[in-house]
C-alpha atoms as a PDB file:
ATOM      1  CA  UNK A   1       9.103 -94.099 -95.237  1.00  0.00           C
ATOM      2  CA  UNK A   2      12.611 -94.402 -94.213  1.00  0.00           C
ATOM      3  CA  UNK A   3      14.168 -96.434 -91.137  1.00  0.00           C
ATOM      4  CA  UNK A   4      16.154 -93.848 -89.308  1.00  0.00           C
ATOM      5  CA  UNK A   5      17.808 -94.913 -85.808  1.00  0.00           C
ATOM      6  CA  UNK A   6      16.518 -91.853 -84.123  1.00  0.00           C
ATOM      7  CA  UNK A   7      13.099 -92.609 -84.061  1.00  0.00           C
ATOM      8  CA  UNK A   8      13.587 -95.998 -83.388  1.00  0.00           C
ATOM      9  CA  UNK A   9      16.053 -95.380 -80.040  1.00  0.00           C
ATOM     10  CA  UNK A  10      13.985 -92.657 -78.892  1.00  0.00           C
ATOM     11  CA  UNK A  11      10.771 -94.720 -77.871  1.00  0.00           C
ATOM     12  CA  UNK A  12      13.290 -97.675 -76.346  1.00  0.00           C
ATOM     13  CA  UNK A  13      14.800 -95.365 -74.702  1.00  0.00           C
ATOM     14  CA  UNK A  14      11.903 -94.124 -72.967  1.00  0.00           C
ATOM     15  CA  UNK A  15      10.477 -97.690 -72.612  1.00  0.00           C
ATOM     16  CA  UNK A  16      13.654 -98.249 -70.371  1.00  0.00           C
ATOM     17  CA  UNK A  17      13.923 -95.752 -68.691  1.00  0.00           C
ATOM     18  CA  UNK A  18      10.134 -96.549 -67.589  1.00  0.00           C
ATOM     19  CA  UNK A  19      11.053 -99.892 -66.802  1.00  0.00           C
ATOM     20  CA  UNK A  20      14.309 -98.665 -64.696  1.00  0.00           C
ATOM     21  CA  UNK A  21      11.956 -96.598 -62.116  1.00  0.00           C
ATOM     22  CA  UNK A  22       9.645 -99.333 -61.862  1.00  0.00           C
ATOM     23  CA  UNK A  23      12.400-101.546 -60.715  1.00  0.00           C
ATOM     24  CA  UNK A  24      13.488 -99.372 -58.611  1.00  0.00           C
ATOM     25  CA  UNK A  25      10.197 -98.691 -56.979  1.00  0.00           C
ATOM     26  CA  UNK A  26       9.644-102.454 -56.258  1.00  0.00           C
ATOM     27  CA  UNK A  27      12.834-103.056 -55.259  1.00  0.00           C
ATOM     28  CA  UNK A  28      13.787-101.809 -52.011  1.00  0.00           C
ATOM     29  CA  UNK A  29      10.148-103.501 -50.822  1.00  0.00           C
ATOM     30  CA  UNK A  30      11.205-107.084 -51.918  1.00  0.00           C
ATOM     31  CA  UNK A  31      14.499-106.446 -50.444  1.00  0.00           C
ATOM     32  CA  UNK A  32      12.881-105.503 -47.478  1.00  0.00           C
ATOM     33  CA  UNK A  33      10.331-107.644 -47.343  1.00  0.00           C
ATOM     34  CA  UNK A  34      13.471-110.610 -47.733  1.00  0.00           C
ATOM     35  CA  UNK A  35      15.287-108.951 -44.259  1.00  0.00           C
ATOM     36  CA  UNK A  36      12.934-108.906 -42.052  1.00  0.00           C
ATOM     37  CA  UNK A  37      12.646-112.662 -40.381  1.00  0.00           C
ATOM     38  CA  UNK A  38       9.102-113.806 -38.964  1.00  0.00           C
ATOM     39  CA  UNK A  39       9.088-113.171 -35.133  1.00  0.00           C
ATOM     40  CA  UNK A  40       8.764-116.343 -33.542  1.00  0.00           C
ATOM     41  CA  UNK A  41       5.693-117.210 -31.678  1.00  0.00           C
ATOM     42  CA  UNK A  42       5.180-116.261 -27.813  1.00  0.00           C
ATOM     43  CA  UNK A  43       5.835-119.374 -25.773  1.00  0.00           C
ATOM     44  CA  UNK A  44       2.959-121.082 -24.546  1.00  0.00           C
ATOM     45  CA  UNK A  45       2.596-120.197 -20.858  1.00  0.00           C
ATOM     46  CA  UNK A  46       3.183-122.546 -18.076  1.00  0.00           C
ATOM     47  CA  UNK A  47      -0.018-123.434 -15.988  1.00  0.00           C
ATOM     48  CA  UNK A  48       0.336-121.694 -12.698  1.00  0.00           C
ATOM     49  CA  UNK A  49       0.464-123.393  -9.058  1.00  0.00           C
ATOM     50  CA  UNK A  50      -2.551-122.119  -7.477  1.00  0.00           C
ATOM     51  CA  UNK A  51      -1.809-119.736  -4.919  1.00  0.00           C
ATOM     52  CA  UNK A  52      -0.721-120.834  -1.577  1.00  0.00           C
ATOM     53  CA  UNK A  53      -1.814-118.395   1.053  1.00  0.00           C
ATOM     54  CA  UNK A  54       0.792-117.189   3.532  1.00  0.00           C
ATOM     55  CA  UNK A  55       1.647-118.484   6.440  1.00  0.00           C
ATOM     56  CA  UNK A  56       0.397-117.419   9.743  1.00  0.00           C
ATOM     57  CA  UNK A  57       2.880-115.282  11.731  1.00  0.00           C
ATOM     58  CA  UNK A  58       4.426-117.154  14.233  1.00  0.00           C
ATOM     59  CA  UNK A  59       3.511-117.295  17.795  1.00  0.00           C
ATOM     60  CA  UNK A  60       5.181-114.826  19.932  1.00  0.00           C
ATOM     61  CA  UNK A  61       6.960-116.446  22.731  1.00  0.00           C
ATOM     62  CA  UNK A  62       7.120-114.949  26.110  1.00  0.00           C
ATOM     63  CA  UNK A  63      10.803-114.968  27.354  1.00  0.00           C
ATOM     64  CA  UNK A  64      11.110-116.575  30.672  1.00  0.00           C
ATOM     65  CA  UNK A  65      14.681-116.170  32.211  1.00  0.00           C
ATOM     66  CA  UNK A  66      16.400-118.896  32.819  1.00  0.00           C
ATOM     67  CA  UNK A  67      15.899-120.938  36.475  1.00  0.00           C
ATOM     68  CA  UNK A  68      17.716-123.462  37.966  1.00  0.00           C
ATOM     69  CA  UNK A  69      17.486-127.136  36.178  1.00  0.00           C
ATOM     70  CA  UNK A  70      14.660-129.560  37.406  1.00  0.00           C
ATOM     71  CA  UNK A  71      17.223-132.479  39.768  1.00  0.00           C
ATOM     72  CA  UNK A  72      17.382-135.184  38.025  1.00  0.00           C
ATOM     73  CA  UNK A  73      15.954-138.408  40.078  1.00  0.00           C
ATOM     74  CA  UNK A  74      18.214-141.238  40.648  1.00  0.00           C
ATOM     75  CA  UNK A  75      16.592-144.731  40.188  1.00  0.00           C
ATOM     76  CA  UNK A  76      18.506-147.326  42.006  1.00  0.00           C
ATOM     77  CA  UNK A  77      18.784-150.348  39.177  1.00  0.00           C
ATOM     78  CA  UNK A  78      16.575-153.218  39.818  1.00  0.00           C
ATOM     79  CA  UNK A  79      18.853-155.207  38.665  1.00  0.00           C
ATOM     80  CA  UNK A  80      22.117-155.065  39.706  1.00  0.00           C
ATOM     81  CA  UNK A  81      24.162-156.653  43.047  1.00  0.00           C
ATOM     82  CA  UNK A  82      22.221-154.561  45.517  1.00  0.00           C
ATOM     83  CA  UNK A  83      18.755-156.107  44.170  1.00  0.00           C
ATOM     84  CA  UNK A  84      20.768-159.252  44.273  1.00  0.00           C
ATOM     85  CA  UNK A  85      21.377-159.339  47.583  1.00  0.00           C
ATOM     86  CA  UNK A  86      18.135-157.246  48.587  1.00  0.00           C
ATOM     87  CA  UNK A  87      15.746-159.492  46.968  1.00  0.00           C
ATOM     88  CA  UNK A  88      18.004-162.902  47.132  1.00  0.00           C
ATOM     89  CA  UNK A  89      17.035-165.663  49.744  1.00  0.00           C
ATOM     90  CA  UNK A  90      19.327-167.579  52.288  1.00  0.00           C
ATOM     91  CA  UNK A  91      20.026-169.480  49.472  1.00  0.00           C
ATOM     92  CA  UNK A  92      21.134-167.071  47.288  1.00  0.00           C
ATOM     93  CA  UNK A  93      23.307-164.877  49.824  1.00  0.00           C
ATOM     94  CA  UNK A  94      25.179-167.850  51.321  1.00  0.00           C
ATOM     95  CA  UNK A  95      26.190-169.173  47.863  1.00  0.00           C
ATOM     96  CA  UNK A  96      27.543-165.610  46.964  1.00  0.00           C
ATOM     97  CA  UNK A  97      28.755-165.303  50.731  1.00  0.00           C
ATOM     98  CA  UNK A  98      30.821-168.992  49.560  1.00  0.00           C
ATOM     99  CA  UNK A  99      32.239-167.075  46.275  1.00  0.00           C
ATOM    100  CA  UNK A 100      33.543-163.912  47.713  1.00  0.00           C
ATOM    101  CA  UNK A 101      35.384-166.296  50.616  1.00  0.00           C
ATOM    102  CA  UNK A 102      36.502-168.526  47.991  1.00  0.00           C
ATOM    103  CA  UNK A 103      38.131-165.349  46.313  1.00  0.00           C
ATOM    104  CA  UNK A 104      39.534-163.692  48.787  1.00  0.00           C
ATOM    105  CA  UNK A 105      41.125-166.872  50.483  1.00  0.00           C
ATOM    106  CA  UNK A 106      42.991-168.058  46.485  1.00  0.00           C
ATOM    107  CA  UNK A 107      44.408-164.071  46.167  1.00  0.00           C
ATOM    108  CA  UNK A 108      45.352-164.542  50.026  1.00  0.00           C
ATOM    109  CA  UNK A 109      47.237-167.767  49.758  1.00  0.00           C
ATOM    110  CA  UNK A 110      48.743-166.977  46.232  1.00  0.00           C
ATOM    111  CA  UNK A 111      50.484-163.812  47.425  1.00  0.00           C
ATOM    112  CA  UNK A 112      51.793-165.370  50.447  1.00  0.00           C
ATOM    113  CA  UNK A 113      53.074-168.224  48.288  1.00  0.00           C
ATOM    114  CA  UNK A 114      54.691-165.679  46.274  1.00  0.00           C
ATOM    115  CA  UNK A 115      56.518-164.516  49.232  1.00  0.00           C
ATOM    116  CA  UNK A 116      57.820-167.503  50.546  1.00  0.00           C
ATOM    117  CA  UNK A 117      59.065-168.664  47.152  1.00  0.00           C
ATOM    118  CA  UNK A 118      60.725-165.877  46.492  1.00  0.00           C
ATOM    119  CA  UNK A 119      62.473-165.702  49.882  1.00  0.00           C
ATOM    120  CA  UNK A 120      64.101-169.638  49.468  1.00  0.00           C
ATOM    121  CA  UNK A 121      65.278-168.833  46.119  1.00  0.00           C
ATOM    122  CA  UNK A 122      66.788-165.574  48.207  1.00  0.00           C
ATOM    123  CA  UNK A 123      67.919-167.357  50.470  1.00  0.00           C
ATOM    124  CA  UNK A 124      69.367-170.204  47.929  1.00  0.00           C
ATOM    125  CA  UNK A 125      71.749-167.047  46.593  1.00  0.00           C
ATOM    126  CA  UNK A 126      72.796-166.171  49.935  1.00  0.00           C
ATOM    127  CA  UNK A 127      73.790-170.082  50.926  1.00  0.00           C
ATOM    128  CA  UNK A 128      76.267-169.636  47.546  1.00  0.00           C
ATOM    129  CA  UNK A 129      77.573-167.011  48.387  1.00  0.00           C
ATOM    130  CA  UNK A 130      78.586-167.242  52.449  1.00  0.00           C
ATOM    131  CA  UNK A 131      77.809-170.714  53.309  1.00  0.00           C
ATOM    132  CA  UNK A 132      80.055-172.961  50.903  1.00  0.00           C
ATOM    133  CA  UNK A 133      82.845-169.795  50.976  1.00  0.00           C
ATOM    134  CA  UNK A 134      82.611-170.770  54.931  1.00  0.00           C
ATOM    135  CA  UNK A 135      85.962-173.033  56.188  1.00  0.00           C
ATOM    136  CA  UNK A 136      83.923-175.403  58.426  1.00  0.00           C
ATOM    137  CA  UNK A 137      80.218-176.415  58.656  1.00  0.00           C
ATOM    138  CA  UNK A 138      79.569-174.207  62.013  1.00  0.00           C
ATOM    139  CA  UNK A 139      81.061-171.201  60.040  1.00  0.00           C
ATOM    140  CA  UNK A 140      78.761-171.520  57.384  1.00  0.00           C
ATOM    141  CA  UNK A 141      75.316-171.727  59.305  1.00  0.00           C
ATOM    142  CA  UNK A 142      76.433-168.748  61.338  1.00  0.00           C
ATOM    143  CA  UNK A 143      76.698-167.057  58.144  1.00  0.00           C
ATOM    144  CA  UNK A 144      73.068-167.994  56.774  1.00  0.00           C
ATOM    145  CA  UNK A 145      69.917-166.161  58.336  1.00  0.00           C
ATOM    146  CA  UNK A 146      68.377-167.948  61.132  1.00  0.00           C
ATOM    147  CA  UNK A 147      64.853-168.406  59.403  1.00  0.00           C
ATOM    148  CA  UNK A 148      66.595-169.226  55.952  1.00  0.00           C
ATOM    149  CA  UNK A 149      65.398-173.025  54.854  1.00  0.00           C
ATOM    150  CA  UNK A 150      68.687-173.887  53.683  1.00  0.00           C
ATOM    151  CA  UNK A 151      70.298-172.896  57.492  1.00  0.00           C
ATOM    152  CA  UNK A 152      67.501-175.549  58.760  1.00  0.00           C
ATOM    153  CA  UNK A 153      68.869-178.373  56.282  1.00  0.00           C
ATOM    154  CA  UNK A 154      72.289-178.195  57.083  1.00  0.00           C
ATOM    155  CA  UNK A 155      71.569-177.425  60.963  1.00  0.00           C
ATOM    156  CA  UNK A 156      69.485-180.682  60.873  1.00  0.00           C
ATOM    157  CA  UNK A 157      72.631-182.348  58.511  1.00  0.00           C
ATOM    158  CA  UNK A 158      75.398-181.413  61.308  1.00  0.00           C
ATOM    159  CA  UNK A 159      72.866-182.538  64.285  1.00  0.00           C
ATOM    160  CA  UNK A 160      72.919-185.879  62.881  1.00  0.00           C
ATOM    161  CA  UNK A 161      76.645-186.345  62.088  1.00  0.00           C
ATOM    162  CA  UNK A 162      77.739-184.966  65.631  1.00  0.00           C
ATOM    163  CA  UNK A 163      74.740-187.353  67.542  1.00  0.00           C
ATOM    164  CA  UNK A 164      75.385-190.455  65.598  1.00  0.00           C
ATOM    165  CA  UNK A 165      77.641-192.419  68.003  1.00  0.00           C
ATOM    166  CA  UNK A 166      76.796-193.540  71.721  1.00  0.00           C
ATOM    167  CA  UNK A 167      72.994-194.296  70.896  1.00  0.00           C
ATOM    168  CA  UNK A 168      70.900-196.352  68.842  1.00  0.00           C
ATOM    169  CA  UNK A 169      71.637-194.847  65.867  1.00  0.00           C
ATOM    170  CA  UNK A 170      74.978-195.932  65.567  1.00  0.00           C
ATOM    171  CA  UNK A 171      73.461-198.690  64.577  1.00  0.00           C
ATOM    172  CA  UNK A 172      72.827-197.392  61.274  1.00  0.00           C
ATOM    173  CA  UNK A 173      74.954-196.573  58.600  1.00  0.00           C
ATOM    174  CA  UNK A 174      76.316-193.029  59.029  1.00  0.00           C
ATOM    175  CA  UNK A 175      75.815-192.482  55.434  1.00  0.00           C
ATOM    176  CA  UNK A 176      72.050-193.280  55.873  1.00  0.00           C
ATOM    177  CA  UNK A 177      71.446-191.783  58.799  1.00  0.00           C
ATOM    178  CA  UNK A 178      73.027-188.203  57.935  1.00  0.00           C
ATOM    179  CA  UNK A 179      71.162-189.108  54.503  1.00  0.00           C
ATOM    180  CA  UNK A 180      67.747-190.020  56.215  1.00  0.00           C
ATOM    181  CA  UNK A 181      68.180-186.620  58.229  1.00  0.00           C
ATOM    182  CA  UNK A 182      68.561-184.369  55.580  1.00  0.00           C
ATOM    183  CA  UNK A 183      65.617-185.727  53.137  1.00  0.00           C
ATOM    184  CA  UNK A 184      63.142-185.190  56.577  1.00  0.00           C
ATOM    185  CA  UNK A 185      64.608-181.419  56.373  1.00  0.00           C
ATOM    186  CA  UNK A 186      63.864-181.191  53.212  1.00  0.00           C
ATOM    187  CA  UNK A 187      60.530-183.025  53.249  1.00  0.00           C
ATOM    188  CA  UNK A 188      59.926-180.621  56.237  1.00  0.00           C
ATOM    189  CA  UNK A 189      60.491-177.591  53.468  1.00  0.00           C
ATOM    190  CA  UNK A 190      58.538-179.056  50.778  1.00  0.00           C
ATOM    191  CA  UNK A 191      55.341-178.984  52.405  1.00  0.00           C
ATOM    192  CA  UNK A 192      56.112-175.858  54.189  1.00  0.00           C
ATOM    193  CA  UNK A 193      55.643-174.770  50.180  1.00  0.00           C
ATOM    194  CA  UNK A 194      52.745-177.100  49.126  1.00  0.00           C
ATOM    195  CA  UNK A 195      50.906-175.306  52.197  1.00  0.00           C
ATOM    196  CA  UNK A 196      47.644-173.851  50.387  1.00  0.00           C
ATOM    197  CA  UNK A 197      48.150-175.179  47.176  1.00  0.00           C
ATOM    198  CA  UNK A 198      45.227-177.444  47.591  1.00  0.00           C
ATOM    199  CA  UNK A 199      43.010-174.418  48.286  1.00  0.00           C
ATOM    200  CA  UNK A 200      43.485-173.303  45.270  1.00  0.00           C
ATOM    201  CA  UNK A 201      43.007-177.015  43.768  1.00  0.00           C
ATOM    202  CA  UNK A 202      39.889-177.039  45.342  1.00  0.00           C
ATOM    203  CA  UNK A 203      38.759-173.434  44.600  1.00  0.00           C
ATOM    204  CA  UNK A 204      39.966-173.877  40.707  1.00  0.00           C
ATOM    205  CA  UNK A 205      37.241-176.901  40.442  1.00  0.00           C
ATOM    206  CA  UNK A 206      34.230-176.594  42.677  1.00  0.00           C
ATOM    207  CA  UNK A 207      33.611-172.632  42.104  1.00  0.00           C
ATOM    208  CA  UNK A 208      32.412-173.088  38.874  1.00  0.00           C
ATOM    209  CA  UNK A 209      29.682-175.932  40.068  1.00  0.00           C
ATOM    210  CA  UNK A 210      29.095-173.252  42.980  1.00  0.00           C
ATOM    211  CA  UNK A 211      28.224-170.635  40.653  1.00  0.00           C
ATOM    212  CA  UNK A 212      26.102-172.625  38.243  1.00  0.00           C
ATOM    213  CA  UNK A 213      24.493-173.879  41.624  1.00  0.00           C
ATOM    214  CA  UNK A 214      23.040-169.937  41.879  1.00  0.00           C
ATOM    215  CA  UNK A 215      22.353-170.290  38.571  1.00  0.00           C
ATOM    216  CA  UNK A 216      19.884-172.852  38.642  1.00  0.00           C
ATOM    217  CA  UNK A 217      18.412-171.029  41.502  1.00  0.00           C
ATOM    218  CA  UNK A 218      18.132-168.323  39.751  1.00  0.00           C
ATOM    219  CA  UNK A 219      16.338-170.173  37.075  1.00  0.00           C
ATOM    220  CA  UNK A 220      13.979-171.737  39.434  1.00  0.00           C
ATOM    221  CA  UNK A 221      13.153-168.087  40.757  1.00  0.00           C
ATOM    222  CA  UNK A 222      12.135-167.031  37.315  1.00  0.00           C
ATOM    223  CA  UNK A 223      10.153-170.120  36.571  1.00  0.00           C
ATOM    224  CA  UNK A 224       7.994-169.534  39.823  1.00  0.00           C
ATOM    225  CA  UNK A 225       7.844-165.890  39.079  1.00  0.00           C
ATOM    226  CA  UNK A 226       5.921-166.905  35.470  1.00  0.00           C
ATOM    227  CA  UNK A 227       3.701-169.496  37.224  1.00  0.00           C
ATOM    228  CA  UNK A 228       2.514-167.376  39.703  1.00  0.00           C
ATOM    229  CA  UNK A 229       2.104-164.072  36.618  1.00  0.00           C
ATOM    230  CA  UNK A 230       0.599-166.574  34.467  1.00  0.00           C
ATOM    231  CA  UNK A 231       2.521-164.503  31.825  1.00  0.00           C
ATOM    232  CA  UNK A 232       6.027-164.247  30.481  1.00  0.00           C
ATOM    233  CA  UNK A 233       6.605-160.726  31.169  1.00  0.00           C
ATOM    234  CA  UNK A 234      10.267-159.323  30.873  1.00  0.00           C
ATOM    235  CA  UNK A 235       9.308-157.722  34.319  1.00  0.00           C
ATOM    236  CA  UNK A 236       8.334-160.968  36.006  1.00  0.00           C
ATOM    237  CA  UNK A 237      12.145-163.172  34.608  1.00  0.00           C
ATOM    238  CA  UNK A 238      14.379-159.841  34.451  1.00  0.00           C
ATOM    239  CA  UNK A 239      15.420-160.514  38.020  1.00  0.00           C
ATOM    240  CA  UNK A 240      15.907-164.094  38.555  1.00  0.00           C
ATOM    241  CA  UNK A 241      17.214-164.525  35.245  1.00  0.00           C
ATOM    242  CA  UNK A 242      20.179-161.247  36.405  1.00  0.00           C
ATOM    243  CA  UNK A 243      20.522-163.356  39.479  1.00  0.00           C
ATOM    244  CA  UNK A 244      21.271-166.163  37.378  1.00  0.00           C
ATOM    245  CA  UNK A 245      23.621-164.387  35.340  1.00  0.00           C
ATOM    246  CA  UNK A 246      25.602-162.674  38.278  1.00  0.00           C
ATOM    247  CA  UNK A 247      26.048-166.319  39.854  1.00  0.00           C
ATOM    248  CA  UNK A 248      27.619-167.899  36.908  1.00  0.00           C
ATOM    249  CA  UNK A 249      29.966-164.499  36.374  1.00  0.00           C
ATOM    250  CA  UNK A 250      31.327-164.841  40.021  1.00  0.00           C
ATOM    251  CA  UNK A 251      31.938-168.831  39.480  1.00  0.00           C
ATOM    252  CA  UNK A 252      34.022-168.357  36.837  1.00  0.00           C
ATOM    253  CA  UNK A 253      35.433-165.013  38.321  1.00  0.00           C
ATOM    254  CA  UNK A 254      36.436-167.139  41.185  1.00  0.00           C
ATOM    255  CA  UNK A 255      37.461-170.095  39.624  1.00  0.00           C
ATOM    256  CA  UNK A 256      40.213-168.620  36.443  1.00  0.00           C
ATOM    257  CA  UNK A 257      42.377-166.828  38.695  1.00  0.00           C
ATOM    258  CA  UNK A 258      42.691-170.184  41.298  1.00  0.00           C
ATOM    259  CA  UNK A 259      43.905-172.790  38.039  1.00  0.00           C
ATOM    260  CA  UNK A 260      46.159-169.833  36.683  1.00  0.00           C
ATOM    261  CA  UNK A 261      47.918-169.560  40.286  1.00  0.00           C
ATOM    262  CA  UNK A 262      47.932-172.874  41.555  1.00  0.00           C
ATOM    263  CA  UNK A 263      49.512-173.848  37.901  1.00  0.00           C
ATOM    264  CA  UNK A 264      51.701-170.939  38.323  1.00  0.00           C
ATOM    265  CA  UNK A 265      52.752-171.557  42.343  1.00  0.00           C
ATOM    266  CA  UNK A 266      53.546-175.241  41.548  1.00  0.00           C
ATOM    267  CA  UNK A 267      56.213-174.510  38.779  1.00  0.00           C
ATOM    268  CA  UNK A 268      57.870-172.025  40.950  1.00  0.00           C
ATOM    269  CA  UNK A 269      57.492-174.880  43.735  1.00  0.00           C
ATOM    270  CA  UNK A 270      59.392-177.362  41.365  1.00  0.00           C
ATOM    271  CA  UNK A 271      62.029-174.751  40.836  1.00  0.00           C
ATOM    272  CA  UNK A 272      62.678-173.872  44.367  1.00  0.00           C
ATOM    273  CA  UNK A 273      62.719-177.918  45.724  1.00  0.00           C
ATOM    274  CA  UNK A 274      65.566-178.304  43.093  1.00  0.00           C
ATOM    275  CA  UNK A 275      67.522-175.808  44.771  1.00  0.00           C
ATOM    276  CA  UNK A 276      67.010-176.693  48.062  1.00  0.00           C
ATOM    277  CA  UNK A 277      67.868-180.721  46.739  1.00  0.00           C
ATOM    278  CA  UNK A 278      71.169-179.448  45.240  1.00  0.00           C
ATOM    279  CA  UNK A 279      72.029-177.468  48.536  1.00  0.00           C
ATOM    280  CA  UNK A 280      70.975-180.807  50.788  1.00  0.00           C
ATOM    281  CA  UNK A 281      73.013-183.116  48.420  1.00  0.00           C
ATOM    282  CA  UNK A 282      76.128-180.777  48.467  1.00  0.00           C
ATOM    283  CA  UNK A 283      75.885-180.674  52.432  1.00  0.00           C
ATOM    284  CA  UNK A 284      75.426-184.427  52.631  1.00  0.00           C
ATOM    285  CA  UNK A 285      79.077-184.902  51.089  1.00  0.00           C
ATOM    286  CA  UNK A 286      80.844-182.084  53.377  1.00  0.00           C
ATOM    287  CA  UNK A 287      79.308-184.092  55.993  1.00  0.00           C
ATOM    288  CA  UNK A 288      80.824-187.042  55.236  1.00  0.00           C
ATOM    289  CA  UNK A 289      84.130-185.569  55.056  1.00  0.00           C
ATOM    290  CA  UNK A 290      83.893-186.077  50.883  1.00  0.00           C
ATOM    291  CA  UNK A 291      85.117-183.417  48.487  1.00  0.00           C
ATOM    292  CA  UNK A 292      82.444-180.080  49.403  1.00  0.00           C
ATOM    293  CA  UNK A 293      80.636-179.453  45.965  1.00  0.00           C
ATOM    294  CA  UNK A 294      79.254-176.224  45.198  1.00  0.00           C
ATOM    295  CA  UNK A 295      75.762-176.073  43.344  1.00  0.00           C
ATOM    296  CA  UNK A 296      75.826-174.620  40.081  1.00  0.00           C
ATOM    297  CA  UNK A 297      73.207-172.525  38.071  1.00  0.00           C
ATOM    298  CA  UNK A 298      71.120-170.718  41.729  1.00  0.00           C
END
């Protein structure tokens, strides 16, 4: 039997074919199958909150219109000057009755010092101006005001000069004597402006000590107030203790202004003496018929 390639093709060919529609029957469902992805698993679920019930409605309000506002009462304080004074003692009132004198007397006598110092140093102005511009003595004290301090020097300068012969005092030097007369003017002046200033010496350095006076009084109020209690209560000391506190403020309320001023008054003192010296010195020469000096820097 011979080999022929026909019948030999003929069954391969079939055999493939066969095998071709098999392949292409599993095919597509291993294709497929390779798309389509797992779905991933459902998340777990979260444990739920158990339920909270609702809340009750709220109350319904009743409108009420609007009325005039409750007055508010006005409670005096227990503490203050009125309860000082109130529920103070002799003791107590007459040492604040001694700080509020002490006061008003250092603002008094400061502001009148003021005055006065400030009126010689106007006055020290006008005496350059008319008096030593004056041709004679007389001329020059008519020009100066009749309560000026420096028209009293030289009034007192040219008494002594014109009196000095035909009585005792001729017996002294006229140099000294016109001299002697002139430094009791001026003497006469400076305590006219030292007038007070030992007020306010003594008010400066004794109202501290009559503030902490009240203080201890104060002190000793409280201390009786807790004996009799039997109890340190900020009720029983509040009071005393205030007192206490008051005193001391109006001590040294009193006391700071009278140092400042008197410190203050007794430069401006200084100042005004060396005018009036100048003035008395310059007069002292006219007097004696020596070359009339004016003062320099009024």
């Amino acid at each position: 039997m011979s080999f022929t390639p026909a019948r030999f093709t003929r069954p391969l060919a079939a055999l493939l074919v066969a095998m071709s529609f098999a392949a292409t029957a599993v095919f597509p469902i291993v294709v497929v199958a390779q798309a389509v992805k797992p779905e991933a698993a459902p998340p777990a679920a979260a444990p739920t909150a158990p339920a909270v019930p609702p809340p009750p409605p709220a109350a319904i309000v009743k409108a009420v219109p609007p009325g005039p506002l409750p007055a508010t009462e006005e409670v005096a304080n227990p503490y203050g000057l009125e309860a000082l004074w109130k529920q103070g003692d002799f003791v107590s009132r007459g040492t604040l009755i001694m700080l509020v004198i002490m006061s008003i007397g250092s603002w008094y006598i400061g502001i009148v010092k003021v005055i006065e110092q400030a009126r010689v140093m106007r006055n020290a102005r006008e005496a350059d101006e008319k008096f030593w511009k004056a041709k004679s003595v007389q001329e020059g004290l008519a020009a100066l005001d009749e309560e000026s301090a420096f028209r009293f020097i030289a009034d007192k300068g040219s008494f002594a000069a014109e009196h000095h012969g035909g009585t005792l005092t001729e017996n002294v030097d006229l140099n000294a004597w016109v001299g002697m007369s002139l430094q009791r003017a001026m003497d006469v002046i400076s305590n006219r402006l030292q007038n007070g200033l030992a007020f306010l010496a003594t008010v400066g350095s004794t109202a501290p000590f009559v503030g902490l006076f009240g203080t201890v009084w104060g002190i000793y109020h409280a201390l009786t107030a807790i004996g009799i209690a039997g109890q340190a209560s900020i009720d029983k000391v509040a009071g005393p203790v205030g007192e206490a506190l008051i005193m001391t403020a109006f001590g040294l309320a009193v006391a700071v202004p009278a140092v400042l001023g008197y410190n203050w008054l007794v430069r401006r003192n200084k100042v005004a003496m060396e005018l009036v010296r100048h003035f008395g010195g310059g007069v002292h020469m006219t007097l004696l018929g020596g070359p009339r000096t004016e003062r320099k820097g009024a």
